[in-house]
PDB file of N, CA and C in Angstrom:
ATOM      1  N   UNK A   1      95.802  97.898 122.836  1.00  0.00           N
ATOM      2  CA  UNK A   1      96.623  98.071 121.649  1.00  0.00           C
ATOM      3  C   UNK A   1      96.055  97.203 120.539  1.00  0.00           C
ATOM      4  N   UNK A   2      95.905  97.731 119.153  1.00  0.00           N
ATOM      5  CA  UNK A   2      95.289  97.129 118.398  1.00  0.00           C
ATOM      6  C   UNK A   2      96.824  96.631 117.254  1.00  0.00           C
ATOM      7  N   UNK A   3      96.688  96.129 116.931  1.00  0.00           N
ATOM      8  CA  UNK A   3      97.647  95.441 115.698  1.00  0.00           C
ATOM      9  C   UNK A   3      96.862  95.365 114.539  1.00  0.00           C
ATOM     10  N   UNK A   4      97.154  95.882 113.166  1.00  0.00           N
ATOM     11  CA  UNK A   4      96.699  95.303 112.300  1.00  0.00           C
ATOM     12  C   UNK A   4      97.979  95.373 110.921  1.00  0.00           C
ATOM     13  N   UNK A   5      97.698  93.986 110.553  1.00  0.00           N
ATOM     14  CA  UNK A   5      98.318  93.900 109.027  1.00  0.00           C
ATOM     15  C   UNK A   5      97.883  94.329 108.317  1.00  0.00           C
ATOM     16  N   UNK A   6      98.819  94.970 107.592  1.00  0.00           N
ATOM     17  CA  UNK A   6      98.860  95.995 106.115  1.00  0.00           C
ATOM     18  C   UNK A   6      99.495  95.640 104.804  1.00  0.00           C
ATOM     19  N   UNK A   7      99.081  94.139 104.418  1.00  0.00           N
ATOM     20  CA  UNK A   7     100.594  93.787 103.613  1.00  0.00           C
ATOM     21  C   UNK A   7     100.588  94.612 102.341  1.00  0.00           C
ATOM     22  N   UNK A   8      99.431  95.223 101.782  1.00  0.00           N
ATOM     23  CA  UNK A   8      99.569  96.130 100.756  1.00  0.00           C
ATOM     24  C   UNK A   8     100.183  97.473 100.769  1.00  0.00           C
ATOM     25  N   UNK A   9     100.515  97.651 101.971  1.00  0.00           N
ATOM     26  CA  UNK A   9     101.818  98.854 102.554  1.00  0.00           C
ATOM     27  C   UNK A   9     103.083  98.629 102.085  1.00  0.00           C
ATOM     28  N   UNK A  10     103.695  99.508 100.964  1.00  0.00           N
ATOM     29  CA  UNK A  10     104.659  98.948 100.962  1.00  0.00           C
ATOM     30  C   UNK A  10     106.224 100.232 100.935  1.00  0.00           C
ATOM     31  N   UNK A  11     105.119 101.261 101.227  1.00  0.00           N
ATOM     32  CA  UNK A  11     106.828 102.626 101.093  1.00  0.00           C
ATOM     33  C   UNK A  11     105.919 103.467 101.869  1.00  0.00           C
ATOM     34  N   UNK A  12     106.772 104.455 102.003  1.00  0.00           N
ATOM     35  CA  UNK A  12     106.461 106.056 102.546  1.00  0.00           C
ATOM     36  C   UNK A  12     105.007 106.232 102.927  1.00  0.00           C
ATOM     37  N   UNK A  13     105.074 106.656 101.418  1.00  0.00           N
ATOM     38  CA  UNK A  13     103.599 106.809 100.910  1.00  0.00           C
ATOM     39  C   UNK A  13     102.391 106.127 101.228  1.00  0.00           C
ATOM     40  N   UNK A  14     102.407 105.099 101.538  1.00  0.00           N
ATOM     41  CA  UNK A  14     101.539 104.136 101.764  1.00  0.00           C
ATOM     42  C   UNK A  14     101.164 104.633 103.171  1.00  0.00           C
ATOM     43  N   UNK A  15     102.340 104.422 104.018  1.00  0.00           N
ATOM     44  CA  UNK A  15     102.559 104.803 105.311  1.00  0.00           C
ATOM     45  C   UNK A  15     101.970 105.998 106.162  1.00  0.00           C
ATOM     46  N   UNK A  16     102.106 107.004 104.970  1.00  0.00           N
ATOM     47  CA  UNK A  16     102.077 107.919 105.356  1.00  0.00           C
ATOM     48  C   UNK A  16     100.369 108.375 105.275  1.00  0.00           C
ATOM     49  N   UNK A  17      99.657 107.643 104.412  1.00  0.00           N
ATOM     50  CA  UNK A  17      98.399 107.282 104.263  1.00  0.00           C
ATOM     51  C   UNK A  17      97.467 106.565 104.984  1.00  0.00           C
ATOM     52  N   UNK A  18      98.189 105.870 105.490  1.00  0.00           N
ATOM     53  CA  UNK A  18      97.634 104.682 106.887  1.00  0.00           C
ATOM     54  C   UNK A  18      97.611 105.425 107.992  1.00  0.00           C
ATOM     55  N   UNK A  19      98.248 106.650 108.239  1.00  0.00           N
ATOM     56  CA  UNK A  19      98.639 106.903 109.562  1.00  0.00           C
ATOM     57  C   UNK A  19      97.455 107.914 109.957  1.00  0.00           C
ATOM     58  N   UNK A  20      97.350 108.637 108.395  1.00  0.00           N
ATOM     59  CA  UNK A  20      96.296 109.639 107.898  1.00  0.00           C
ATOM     60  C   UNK A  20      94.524 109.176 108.769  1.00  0.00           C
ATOM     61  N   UNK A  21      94.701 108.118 107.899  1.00  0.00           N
ATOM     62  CA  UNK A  21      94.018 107.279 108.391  1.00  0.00           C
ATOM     63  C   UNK A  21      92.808 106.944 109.370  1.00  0.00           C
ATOM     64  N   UNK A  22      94.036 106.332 110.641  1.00  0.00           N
ATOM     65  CA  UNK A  22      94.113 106.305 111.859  1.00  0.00           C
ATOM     66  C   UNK A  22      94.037 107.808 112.736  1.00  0.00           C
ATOM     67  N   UNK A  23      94.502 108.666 111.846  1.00  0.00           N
ATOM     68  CA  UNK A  23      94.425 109.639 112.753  1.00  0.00           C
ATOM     69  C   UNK A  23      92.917 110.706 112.866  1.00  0.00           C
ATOM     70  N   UNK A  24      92.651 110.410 111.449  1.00  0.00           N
ATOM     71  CA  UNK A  24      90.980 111.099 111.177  1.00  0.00           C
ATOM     72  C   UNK A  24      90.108 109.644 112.002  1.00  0.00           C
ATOM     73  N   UNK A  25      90.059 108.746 112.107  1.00  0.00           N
ATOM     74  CA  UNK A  25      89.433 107.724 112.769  1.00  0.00           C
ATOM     75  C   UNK A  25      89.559 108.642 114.303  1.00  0.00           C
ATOM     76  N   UNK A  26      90.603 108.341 115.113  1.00  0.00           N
ATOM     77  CA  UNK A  26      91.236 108.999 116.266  1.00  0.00           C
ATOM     78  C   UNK A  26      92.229 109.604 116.399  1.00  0.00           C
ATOM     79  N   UNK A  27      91.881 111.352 116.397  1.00  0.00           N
ATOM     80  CA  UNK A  27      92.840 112.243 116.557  1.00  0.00           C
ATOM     81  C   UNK A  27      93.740 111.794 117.897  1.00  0.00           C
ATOM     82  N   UNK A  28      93.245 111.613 119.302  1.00  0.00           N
ATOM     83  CA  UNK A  28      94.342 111.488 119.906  1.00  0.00           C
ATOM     84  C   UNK A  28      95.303 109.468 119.993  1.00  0.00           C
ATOM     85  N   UNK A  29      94.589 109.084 119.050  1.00  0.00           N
ATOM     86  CA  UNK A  29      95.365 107.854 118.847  1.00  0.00           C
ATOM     87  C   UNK A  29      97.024 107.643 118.834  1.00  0.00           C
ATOM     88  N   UNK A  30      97.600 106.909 119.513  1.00  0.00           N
ATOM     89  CA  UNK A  30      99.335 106.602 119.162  1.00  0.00           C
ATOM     90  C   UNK A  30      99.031 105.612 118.044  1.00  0.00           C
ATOM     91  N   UNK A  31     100.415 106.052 117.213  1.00  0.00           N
ATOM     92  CA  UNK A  31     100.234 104.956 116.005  1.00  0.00           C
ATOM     93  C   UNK A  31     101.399 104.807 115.534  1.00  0.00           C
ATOM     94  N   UNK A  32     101.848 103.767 115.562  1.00  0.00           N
ATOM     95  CA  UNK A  32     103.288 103.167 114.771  1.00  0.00           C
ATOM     96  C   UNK A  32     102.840 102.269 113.650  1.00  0.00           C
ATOM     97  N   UNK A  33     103.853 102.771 112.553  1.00  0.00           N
ATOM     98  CA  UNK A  33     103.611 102.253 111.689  1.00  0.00           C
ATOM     99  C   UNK A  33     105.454 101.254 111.966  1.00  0.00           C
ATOM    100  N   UNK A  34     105.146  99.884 111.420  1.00  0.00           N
ATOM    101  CA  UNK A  34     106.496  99.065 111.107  1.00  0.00           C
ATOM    102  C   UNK A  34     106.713  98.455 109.764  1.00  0.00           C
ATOM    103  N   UNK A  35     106.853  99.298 109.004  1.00  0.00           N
ATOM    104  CA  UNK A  35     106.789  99.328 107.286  1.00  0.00           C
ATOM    105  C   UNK A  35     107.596  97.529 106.584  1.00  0.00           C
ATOM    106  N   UNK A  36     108.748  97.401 107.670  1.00  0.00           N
ATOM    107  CA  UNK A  36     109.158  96.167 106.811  1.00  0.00           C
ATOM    108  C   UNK A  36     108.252  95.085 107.172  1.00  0.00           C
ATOM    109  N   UNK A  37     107.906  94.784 108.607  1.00  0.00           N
ATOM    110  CA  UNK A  37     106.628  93.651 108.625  1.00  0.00           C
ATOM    111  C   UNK A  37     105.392  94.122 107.863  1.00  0.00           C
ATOM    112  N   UNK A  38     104.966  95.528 107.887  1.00  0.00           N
ATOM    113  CA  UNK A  38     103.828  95.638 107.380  1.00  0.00           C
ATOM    114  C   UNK A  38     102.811  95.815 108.352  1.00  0.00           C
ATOM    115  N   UNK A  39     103.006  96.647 109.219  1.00  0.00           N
ATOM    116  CA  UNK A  39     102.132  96.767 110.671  1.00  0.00           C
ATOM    117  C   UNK A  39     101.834  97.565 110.978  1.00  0.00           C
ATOM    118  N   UNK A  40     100.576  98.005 111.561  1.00  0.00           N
ATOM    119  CA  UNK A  40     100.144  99.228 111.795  1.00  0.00           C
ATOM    120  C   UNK A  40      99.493  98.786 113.464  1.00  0.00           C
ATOM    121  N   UNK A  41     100.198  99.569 114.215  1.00  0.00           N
ATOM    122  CA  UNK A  41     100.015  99.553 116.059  1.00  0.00           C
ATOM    123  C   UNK A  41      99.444 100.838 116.641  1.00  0.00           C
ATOM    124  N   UNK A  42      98.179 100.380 116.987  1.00  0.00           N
ATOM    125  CA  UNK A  42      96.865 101.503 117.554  1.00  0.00           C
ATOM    126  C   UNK A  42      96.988 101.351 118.877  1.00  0.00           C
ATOM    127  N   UNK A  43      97.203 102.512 119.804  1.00  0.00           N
ATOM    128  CA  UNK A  43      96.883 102.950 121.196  1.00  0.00           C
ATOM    129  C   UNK A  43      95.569 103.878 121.203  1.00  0.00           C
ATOM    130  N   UNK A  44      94.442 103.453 121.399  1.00  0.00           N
ATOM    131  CA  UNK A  44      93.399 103.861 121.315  1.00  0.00           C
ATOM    132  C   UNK A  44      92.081 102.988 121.915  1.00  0.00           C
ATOM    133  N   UNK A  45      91.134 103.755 122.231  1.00  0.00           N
ATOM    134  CA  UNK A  45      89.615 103.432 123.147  1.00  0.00           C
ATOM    135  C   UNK A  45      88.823 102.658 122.267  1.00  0.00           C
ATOM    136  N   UNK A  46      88.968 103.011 120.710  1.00  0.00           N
ATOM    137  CA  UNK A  46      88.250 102.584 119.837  1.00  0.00           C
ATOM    138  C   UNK A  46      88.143 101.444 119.197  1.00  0.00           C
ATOM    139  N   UNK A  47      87.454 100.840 118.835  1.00  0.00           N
ATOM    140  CA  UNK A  47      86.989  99.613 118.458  1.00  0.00           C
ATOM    141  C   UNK A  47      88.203  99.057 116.955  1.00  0.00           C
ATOM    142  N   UNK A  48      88.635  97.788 116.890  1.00  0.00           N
ATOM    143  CA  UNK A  48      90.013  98.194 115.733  1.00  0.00           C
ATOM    144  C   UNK A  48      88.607  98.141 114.452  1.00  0.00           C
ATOM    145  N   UNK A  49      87.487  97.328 114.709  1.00  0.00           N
ATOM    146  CA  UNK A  49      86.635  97.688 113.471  1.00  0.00           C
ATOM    147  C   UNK A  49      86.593  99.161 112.691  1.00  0.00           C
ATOM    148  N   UNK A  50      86.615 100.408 113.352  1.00  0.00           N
ATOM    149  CA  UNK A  50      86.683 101.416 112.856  1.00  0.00           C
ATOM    150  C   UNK A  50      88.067 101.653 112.338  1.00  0.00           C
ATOM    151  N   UNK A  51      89.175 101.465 112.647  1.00  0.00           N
ATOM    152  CA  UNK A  51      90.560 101.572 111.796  1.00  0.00           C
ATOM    153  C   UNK A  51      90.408 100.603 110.686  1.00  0.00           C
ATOM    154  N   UNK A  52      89.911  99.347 111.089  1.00  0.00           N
ATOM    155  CA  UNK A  52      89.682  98.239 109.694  1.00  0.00           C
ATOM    156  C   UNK A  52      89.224  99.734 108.404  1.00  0.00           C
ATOM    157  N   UNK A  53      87.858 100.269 109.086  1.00  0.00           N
ATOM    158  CA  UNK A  53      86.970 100.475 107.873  1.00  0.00           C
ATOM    159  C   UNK A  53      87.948 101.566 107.189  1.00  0.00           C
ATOM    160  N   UNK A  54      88.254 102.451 108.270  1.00  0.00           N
ATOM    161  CA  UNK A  54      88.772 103.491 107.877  1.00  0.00           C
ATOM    162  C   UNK A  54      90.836 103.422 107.043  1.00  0.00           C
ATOM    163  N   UNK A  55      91.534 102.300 106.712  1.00  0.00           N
ATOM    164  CA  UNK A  55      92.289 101.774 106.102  1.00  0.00           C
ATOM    165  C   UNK A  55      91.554 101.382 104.680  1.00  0.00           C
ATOM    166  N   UNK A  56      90.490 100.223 104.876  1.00  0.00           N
ATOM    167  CA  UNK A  56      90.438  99.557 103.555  1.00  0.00           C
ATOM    168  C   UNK A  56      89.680 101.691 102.866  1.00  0.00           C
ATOM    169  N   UNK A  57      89.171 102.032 103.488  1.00  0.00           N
ATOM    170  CA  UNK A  57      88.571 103.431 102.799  1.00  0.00           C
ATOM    171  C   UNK A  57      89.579 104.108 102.206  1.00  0.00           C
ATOM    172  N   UNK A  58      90.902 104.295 102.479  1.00  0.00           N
ATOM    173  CA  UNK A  58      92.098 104.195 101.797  1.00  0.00           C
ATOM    174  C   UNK A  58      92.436 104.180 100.670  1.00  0.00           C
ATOM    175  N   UNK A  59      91.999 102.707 100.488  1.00  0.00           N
ATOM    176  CA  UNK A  59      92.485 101.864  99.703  1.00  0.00           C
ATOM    177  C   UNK A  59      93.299 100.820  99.737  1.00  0.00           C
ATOM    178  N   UNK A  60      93.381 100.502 100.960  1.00  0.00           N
ATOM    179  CA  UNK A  60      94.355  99.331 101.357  1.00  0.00           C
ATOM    180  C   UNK A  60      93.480  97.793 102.190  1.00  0.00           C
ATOM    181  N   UNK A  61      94.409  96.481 102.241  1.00  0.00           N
ATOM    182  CA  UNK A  61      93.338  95.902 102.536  1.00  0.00           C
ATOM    183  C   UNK A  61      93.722  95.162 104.124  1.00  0.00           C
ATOM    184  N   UNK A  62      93.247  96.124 105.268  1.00  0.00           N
ATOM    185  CA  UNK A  62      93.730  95.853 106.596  1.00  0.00           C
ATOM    186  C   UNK A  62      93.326  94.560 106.875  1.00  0.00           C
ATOM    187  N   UNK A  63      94.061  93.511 107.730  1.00  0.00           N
ATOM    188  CA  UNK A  63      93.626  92.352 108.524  1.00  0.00           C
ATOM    189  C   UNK A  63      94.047  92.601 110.081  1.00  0.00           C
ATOM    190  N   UNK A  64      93.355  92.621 110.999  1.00  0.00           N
ATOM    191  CA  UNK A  64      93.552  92.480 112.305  1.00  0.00           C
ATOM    192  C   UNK A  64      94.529  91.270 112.619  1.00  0.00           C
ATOM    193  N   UNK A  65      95.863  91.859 113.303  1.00  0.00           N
ATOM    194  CA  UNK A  65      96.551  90.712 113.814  1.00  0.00           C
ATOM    195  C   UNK A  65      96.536  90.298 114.982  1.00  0.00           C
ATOM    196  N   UNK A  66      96.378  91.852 115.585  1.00  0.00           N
ATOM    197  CA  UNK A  66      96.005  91.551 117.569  1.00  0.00           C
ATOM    198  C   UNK A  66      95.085  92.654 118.191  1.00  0.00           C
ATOM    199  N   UNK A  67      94.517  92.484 118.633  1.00  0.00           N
ATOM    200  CA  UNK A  67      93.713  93.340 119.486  1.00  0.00           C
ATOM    201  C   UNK A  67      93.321  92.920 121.157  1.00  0.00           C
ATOM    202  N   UNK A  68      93.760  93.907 121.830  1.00  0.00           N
ATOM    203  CA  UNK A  68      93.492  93.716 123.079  1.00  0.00           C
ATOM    204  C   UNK A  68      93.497  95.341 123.997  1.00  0.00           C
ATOM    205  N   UNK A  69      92.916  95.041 124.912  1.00  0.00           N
ATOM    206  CA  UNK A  69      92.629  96.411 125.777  1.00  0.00           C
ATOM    207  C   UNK A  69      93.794  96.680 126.546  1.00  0.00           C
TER     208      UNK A  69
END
């Protein structure tokens, strides 16, 4: 599960962009978004470097909070 902070997330929209995201990165990825902390939670094989790239490509500016297998 990967964790990453999103503090430039801040409505729907944003959200709904992040998830976008994550999901062109990895179609079969799980992904929760938790809009009031500002969190974006990856169930996925993939490295969180590729969600990093593929967020800030966005336009937003991701920080890794947790990552683990």
């Amino acid at each position: 599960m990967i964790e990453i902070a999103v503090n430039d997330m801040t409505c729907g929209h944003c959200a709904s962009v992040v998830t976008k995201a994550v999901r062109e990165t990895d179609p079969a990825a799980r992904c929760e978004i938790d809009l009031a902390a500002k969190t974006v939670r990856i169930a996925t094989a993939q490295p969180a470097q590729d969600f990093l790239e593929a967020i800030a490509d966005a336009g937003y500016s991701p920080v890794v909070a947790k990552a683990k297998g």
